[in-house]
PDB file of N, CA and C in Angstrom:
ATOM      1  N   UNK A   1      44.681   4.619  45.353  1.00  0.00           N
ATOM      2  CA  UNK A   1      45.240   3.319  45.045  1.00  0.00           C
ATOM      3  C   UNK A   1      44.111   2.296  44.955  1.00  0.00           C
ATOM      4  N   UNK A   2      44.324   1.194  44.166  1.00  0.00           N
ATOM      5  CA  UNK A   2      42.894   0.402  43.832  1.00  0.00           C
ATOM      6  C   UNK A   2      44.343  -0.969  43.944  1.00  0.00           C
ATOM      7  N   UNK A   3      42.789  -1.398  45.140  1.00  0.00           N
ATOM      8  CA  UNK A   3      43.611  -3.280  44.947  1.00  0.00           C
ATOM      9  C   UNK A   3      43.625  -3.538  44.826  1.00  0.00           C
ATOM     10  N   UNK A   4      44.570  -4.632  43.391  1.00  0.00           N
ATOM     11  CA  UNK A   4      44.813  -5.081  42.323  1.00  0.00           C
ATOM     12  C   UNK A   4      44.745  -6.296  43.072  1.00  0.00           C
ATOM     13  N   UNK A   5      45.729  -6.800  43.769  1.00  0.00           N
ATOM     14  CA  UNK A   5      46.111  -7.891  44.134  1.00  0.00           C
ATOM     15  C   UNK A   5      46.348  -8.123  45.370  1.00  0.00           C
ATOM     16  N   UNK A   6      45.253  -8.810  46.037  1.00  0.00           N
ATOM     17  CA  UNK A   6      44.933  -9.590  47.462  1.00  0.00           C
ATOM     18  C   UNK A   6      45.719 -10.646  47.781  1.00  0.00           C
ATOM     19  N   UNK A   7      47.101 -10.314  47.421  1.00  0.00           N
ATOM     20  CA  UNK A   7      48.032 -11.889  47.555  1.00  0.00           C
ATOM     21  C   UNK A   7      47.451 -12.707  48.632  1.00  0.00           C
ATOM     22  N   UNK A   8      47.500 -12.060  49.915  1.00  0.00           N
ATOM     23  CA  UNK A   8      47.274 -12.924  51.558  1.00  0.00           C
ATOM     24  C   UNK A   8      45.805 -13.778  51.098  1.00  0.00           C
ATOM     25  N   UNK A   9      45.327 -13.691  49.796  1.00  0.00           N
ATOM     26  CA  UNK A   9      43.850 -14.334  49.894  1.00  0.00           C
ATOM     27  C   UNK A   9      43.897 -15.594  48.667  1.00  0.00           C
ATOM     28  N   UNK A  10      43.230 -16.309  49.260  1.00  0.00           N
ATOM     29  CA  UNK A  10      43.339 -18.121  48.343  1.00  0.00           C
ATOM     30  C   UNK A  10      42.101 -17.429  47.272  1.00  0.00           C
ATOM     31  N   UNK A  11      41.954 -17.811  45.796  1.00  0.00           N
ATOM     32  CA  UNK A  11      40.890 -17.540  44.993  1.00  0.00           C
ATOM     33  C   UNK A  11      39.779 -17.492  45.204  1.00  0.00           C
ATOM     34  N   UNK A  12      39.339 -18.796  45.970  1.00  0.00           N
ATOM     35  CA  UNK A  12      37.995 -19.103  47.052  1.00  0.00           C
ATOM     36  C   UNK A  12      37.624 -17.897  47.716  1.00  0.00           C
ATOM     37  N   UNK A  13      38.022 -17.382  48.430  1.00  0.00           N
ATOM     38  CA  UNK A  13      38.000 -16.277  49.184  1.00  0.00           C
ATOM     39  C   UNK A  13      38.438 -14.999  48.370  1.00  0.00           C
ATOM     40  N   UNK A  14      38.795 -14.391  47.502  1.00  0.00           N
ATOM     41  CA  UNK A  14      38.402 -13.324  46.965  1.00  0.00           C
ATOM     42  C   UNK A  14      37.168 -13.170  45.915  1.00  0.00           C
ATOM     43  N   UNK A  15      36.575 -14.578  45.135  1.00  0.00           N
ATOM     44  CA  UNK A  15      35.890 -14.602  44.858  1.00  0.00           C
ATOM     45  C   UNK A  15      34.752 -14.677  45.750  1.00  0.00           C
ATOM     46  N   UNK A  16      34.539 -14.920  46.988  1.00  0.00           N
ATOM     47  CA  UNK A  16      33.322 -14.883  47.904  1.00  0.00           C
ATOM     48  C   UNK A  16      33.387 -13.495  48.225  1.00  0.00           C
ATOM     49  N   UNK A  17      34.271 -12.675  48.817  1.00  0.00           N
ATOM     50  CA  UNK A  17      34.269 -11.138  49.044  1.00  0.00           C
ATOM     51  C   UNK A  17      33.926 -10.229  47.726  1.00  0.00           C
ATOM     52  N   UNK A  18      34.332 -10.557  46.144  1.00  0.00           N
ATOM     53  CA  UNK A  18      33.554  -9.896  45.531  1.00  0.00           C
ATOM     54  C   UNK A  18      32.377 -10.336  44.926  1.00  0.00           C
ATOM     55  N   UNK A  19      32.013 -11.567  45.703  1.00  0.00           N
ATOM     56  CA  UNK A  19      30.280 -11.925  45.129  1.00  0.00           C
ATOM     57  C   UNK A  19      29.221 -11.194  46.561  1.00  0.00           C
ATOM     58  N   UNK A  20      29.880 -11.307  47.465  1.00  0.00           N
ATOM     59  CA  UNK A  20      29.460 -10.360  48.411  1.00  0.00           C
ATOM     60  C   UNK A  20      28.917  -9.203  48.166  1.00  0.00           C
ATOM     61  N   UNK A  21      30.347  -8.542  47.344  1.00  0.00           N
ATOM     62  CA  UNK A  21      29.836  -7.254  47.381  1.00  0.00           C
ATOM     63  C   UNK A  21      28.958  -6.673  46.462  1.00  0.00           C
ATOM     64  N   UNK A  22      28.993  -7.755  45.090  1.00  0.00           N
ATOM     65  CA  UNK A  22      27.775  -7.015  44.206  1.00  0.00           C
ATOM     66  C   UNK A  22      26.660  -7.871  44.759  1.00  0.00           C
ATOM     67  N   UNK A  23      26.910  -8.848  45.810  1.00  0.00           N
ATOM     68  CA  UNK A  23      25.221  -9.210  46.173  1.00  0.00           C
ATOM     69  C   UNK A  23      24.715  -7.906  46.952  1.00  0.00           C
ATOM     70  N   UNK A  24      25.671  -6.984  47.805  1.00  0.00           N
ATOM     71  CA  UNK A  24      25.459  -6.034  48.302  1.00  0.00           C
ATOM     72  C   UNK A  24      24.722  -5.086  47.205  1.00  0.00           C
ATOM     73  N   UNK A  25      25.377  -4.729  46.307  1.00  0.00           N
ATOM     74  CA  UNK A  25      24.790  -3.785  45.460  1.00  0.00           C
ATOM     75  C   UNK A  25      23.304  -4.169  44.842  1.00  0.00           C
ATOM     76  N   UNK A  26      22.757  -5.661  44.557  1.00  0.00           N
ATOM     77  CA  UNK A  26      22.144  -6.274  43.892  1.00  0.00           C
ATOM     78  C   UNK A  26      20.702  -6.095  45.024  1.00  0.00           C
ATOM     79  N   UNK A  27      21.172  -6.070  46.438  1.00  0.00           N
ATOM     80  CA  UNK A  27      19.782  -6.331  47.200  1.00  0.00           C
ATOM     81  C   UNK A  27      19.649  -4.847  47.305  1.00  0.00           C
ATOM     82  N   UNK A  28      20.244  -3.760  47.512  1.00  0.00           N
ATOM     83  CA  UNK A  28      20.178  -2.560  48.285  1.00  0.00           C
ATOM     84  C   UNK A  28      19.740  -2.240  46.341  1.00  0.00           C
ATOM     85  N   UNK A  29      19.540  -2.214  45.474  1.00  0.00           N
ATOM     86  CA  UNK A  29      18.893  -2.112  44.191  1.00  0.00           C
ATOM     87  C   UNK A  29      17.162  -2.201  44.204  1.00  0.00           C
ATOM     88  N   UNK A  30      17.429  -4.050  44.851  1.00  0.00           N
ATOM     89  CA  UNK A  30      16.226  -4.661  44.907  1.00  0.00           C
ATOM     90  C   UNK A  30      15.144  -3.791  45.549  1.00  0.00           C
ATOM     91  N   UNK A  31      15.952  -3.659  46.845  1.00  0.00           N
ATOM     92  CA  UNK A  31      15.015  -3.253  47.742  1.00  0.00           C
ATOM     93  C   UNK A  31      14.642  -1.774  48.202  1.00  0.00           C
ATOM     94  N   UNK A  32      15.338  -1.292  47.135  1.00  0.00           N
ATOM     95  CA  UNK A  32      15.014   0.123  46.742  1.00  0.00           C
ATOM     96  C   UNK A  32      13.456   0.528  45.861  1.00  0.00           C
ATOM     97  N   UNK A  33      13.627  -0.846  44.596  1.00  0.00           N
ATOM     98  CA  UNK A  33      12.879  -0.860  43.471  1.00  0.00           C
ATOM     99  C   UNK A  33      11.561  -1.165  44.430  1.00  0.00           C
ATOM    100  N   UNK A  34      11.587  -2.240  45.134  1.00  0.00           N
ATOM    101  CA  UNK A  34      10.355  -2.831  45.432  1.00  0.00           C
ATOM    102  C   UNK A  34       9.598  -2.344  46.644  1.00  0.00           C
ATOM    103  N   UNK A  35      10.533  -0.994  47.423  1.00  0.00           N
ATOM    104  CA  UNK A  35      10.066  -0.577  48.429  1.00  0.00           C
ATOM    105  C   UNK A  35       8.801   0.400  48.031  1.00  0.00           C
ATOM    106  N   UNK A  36       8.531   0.518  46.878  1.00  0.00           N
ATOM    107  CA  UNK A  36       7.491   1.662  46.439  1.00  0.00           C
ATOM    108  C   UNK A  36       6.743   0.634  45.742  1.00  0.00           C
ATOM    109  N   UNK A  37       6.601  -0.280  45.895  1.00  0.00           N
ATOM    110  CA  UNK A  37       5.356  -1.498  45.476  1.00  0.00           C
ATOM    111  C   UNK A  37       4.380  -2.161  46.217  1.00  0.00           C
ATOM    112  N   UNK A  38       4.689  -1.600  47.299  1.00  0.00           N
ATOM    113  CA  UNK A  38       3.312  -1.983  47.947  1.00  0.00           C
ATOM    114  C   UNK A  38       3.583  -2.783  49.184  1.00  0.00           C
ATOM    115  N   UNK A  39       2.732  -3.533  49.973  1.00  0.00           N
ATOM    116  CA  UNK A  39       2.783  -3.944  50.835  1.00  0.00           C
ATOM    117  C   UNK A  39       3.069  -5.757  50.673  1.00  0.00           C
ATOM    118  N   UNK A  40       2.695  -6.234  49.300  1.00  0.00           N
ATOM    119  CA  UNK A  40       3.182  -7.624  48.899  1.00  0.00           C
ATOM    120  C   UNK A  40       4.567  -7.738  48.672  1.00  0.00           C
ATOM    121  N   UNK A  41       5.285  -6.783  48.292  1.00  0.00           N
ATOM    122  CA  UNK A  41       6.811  -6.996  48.235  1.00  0.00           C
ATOM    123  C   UNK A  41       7.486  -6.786  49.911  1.00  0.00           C
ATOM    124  N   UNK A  42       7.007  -6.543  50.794  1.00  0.00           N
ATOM    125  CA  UNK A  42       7.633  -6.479  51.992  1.00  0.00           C
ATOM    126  C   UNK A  42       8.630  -7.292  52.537  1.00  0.00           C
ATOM    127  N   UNK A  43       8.560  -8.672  51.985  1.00  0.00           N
ATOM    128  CA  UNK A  43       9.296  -9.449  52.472  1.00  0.00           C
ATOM    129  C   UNK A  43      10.711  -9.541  51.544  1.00  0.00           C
ATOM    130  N   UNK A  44      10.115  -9.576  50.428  1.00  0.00           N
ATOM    131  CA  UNK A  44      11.715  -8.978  49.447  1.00  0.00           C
ATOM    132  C   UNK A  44      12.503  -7.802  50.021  1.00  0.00           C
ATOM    133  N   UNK A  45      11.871  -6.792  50.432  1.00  0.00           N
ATOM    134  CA  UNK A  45      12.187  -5.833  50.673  1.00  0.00           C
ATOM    135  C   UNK A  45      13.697  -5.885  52.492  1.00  0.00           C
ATOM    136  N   UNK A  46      12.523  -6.873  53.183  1.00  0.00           N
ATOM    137  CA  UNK A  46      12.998  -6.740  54.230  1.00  0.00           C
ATOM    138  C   UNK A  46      14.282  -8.318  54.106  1.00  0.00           C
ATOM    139  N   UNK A  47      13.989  -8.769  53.273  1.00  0.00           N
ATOM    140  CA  UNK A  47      15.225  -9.997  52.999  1.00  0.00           C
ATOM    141  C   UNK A  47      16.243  -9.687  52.255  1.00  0.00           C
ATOM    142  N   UNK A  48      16.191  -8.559  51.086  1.00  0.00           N
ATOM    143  CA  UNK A  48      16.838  -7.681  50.649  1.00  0.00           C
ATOM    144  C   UNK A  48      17.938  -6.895  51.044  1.00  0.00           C
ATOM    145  N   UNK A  49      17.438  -6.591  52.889  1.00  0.00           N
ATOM    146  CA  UNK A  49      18.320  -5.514  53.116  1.00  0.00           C
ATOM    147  C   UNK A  49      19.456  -6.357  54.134  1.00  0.00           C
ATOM    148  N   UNK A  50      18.074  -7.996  54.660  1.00  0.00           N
ATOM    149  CA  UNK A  50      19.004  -8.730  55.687  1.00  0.00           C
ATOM    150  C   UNK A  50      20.834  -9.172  55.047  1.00  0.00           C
ATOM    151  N   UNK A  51      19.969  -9.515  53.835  1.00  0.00           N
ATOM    152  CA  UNK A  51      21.652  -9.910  53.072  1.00  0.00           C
ATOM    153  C   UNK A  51      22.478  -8.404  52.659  1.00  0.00           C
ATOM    154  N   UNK A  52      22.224  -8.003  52.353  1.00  0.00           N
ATOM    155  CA  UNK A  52      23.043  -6.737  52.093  1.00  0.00           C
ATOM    156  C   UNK A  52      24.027  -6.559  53.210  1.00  0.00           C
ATOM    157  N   UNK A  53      22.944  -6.531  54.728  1.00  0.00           N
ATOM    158  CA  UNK A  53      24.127  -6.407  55.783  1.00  0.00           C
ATOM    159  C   UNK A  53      24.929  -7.416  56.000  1.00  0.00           C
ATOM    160  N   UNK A  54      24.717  -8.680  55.941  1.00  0.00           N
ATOM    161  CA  UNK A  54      25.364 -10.055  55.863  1.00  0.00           C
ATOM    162  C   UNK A  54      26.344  -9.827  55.408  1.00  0.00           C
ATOM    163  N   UNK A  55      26.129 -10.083  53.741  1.00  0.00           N
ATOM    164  CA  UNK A  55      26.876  -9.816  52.733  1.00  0.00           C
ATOM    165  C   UNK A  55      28.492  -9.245  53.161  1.00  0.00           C
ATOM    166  N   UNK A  56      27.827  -7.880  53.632  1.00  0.00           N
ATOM    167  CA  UNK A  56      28.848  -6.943  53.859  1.00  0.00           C
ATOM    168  C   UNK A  56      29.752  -7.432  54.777  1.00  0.00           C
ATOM    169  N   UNK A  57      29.161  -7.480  55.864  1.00  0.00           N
ATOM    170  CA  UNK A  57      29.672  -8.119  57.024  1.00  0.00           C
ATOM    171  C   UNK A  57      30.962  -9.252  56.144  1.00  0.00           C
ATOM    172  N   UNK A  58      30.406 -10.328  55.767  1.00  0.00           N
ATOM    173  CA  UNK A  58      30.908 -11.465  55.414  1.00  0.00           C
ATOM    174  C   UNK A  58      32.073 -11.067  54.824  1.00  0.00           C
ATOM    175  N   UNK A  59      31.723  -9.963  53.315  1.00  0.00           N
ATOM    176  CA  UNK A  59      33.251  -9.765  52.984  1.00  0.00           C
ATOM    177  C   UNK A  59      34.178  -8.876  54.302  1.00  0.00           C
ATOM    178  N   UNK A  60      33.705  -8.110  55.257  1.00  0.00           N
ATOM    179  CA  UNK A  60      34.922  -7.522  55.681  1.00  0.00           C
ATOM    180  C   UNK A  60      35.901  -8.308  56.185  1.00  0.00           C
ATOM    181  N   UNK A  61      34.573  -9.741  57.022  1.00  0.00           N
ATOM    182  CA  UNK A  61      35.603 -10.488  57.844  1.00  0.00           C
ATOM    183  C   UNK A  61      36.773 -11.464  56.789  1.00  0.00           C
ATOM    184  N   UNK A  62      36.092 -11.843  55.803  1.00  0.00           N
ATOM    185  CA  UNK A  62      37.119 -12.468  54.732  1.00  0.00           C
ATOM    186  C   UNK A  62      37.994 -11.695  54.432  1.00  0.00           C
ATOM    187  N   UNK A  63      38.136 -10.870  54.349  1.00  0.00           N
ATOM    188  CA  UNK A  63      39.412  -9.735  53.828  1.00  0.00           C
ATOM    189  C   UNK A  63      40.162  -9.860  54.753  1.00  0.00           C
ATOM    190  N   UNK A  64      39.658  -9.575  56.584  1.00  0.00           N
ATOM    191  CA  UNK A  64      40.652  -9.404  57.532  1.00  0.00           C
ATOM    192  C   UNK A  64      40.578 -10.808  58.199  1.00  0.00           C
ATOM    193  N   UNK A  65      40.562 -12.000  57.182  1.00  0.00           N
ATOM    194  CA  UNK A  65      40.862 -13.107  57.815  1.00  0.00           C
ATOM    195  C   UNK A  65      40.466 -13.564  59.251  1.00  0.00           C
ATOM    196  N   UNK A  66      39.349 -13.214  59.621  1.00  0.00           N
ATOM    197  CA  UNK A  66      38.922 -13.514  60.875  1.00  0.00           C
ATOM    198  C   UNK A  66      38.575 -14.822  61.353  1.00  0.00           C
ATOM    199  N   UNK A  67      38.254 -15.150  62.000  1.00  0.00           N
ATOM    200  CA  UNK A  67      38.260 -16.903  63.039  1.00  0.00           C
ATOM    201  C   UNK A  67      36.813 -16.449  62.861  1.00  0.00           C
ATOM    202  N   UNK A  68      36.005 -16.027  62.664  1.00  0.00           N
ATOM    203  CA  UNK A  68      34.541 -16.021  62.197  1.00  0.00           C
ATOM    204  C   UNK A  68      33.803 -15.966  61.119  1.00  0.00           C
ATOM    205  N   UNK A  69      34.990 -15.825  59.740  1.00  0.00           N
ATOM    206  CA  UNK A  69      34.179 -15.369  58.467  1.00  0.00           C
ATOM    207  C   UNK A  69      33.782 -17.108  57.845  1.00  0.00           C
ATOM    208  N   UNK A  70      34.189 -18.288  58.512  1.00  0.00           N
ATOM    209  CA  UNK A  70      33.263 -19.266  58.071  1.00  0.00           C
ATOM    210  C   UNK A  70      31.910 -19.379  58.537  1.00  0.00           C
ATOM    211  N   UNK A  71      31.547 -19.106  59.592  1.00  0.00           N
ATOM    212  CA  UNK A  71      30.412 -18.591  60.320  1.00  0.00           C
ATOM    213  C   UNK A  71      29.353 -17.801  59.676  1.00  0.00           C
ATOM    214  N   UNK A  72      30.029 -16.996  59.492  1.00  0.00           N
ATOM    215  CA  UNK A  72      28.984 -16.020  58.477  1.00  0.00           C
ATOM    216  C   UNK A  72      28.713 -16.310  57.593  1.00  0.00           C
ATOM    217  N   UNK A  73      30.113 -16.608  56.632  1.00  0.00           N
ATOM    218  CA  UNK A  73      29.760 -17.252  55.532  1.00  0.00           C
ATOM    219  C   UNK A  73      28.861 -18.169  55.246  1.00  0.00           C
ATOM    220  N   UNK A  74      28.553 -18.853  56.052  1.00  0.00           N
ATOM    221  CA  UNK A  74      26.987 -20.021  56.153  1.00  0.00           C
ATOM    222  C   UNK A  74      26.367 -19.157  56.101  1.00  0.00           C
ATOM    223  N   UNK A  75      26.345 -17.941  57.063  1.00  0.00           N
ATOM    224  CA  UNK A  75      24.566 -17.115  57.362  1.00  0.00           C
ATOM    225  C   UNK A  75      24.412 -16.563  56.055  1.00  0.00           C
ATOM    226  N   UNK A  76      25.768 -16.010  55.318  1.00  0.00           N
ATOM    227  CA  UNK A  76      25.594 -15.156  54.477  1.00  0.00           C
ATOM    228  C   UNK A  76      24.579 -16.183  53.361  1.00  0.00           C
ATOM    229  N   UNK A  77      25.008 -17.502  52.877  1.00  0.00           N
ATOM    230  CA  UNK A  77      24.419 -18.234  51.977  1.00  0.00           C
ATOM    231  C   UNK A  77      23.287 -18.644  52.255  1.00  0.00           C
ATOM    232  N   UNK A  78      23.181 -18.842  53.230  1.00  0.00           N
ATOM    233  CA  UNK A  78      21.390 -18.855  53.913  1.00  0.00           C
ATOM    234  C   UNK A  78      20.684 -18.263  53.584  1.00  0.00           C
ATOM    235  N   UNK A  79      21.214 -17.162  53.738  1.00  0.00           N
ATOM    236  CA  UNK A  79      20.367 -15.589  53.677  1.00  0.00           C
ATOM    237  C   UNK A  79      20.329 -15.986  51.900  1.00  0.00           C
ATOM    238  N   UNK A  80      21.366 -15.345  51.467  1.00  0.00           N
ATOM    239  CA  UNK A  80      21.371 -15.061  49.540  1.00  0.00           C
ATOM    240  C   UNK A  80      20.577 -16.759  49.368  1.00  0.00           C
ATOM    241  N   UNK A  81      20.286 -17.555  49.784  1.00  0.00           N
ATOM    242  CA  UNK A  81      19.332 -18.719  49.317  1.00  0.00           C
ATOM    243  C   UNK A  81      17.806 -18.095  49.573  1.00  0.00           C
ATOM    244  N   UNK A  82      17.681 -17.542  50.990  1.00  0.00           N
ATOM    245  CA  UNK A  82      16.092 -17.561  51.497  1.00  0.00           C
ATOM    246  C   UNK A  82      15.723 -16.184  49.841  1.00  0.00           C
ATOM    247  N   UNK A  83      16.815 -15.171  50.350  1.00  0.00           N
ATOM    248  CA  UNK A  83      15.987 -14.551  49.515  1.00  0.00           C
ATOM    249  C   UNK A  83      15.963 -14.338  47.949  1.00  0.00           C
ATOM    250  N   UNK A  84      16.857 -15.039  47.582  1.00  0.00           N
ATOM    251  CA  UNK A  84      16.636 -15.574  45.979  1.00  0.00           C
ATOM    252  C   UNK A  84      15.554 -16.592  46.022  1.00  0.00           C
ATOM    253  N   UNK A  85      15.038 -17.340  46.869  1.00  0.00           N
ATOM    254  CA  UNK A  85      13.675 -17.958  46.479  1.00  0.00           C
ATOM    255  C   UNK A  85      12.563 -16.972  46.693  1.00  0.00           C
ATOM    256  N   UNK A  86      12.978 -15.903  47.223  1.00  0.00           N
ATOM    257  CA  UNK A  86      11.793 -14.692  47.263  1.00  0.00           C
ATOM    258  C   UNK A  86      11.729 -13.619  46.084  1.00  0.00           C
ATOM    259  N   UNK A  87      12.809 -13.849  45.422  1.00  0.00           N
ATOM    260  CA  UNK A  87      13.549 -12.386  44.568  1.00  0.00           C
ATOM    261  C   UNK A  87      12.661 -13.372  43.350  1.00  0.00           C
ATOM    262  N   UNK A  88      12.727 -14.037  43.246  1.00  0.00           N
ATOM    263  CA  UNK A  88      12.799 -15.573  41.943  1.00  0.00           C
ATOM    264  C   UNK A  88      10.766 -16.160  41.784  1.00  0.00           C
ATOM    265  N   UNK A  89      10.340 -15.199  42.931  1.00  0.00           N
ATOM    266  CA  UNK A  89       8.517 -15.376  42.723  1.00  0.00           C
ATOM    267  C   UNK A  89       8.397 -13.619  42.002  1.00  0.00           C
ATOM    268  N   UNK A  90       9.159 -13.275  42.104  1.00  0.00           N
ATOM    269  CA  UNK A  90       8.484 -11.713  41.088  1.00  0.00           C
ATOM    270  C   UNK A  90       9.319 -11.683  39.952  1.00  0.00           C
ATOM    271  N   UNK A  91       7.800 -10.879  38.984  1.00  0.00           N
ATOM    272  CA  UNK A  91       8.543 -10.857  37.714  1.00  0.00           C
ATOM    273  C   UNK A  91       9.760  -9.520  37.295  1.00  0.00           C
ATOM    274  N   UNK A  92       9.611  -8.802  38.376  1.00  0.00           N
ATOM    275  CA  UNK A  92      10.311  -7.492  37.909  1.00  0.00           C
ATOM    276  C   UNK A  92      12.150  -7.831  37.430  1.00  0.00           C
ATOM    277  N   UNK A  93      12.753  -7.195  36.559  1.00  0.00           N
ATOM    278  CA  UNK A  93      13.804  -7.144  36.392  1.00  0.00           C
ATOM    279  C   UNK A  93      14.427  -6.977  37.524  1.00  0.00           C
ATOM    280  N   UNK A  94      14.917  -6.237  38.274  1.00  0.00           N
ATOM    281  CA  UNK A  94      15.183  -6.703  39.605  1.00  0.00           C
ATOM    282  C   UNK A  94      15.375  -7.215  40.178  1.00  0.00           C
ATOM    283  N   UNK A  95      14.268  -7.987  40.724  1.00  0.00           N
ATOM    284  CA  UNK A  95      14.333  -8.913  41.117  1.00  0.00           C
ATOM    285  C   UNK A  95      14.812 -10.434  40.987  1.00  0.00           C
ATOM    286  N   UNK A  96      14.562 -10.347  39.448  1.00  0.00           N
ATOM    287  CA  UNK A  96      15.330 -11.682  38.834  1.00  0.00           C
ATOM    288  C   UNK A  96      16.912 -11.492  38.416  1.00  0.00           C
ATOM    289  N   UNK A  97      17.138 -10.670  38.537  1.00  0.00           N
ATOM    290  CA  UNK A  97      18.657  -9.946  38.424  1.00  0.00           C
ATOM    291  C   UNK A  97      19.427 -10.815  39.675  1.00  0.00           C
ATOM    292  N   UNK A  98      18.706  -9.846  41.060  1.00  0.00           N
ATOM    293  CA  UNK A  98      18.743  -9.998  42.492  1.00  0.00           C
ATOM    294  C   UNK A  98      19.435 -11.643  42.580  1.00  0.00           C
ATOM    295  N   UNK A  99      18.088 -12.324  42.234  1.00  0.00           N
ATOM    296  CA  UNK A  99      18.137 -13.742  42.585  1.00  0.00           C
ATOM    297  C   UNK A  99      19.054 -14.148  42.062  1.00  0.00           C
ATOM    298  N   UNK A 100      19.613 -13.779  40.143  1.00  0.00           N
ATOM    299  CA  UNK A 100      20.749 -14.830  39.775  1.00  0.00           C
ATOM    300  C   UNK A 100      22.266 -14.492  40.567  1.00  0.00           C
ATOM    301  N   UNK A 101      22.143 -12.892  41.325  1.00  0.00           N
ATOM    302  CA  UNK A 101      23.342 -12.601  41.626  1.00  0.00           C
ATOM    303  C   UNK A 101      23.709 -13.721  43.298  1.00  0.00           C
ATOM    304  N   UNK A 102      22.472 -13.570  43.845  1.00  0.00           N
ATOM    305  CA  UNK A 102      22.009 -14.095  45.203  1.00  0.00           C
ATOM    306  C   UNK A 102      22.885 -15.743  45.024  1.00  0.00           C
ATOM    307  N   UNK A 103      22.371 -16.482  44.347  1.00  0.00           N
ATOM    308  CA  UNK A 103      22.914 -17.519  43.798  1.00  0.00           C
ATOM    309  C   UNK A 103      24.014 -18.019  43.997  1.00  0.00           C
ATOM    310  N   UNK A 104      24.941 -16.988  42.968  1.00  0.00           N
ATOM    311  CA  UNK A 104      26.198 -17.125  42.826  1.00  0.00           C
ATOM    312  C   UNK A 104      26.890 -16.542  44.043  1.00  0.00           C
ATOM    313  N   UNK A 105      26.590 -15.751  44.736  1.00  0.00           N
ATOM    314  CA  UNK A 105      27.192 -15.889  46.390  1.00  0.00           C
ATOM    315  C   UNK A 105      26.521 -16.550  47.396  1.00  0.00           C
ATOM    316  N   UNK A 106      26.103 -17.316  47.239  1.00  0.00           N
ATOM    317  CA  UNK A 106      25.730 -18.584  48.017  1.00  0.00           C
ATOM    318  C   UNK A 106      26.510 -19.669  47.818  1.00  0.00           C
ATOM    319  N   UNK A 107      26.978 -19.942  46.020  1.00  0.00           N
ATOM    320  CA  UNK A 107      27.724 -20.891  46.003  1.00  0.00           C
ATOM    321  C   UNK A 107      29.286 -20.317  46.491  1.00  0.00           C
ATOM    322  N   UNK A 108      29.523 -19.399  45.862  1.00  0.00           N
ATOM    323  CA  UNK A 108      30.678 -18.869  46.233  1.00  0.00           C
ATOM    324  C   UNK A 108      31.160 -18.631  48.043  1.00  0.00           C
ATOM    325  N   UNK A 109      30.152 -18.661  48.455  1.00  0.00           N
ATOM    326  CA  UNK A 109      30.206 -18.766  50.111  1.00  0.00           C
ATOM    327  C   UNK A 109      30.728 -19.962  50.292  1.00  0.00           C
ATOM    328  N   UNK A 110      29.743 -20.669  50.048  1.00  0.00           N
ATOM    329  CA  UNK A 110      30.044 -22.538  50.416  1.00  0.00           C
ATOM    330  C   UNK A 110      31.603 -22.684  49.840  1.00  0.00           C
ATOM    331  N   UNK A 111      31.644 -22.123  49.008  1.00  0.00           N
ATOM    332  CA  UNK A 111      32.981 -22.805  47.552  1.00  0.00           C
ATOM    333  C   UNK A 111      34.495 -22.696  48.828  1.00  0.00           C
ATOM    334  N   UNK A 112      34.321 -21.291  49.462  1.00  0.00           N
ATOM    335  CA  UNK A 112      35.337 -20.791  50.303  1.00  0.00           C
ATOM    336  C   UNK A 112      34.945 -21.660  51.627  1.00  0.00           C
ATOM    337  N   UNK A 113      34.140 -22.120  52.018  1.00  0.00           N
ATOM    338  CA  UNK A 113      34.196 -22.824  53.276  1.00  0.00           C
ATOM    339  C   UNK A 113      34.573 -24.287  53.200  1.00  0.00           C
ATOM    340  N   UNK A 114      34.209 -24.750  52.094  1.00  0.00           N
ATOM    341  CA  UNK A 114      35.127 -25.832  51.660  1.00  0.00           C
ATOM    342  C   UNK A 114      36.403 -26.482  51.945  1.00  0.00           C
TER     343      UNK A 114
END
């Protein structure tokens, strides 16, 4: 079965759980690509994986409506900010991918805490 429709969820909030989740897919990409580049990408690498877990985190608690997913939701946009200004200094496809996805769940974080 595939879930069509999240009635219990306001737009705000299903759009932050699926910007979540391809920010999930977008850093665990990143930081795949850039883990075999050397020792200058380290910090992409390791900011890469911080949001991924965020990320994740963030959508489960939005789904199960928790008394904490505004909480996160800040960390989560923190995070997808710090490291889209890190994703956004390299030229690799990837990385600039990374950053425009990073972006848009940052705003989409804020949009739902609103």
């Amino acid at each position: 079965m595939v879930l069509q429709d999240l009635s219990h969820l306001d737009e705000n909030t299903q759009n932050c759980i699926d910007d979540c989740f391809e920010a999930v897919q977008a850093c665990e990409w990143c930081a795949d690509e850039c883990a075999g580049e050397g020792e200058e990408m380290a910090e992409c690498v390791r900011l890469c994986r911080d949001v991924a877990d965020i990320a994740a985190l963030c959508a489960r608690t939005c789904l199960r409506q928790s008394d904490y997913n505004h909480g996160i939701a800040e960390a989560c946009a923190g995070a997808c900010e710090a490291c889209a200004e890190e994703c956004e200094q390299h030229d690799a496809d990837h990385c600039q991918t990374c950053a425009e996805v990073l972006r848009e769940c940052a705003e989409s974080c804020r949009t739902m805490m609103a």
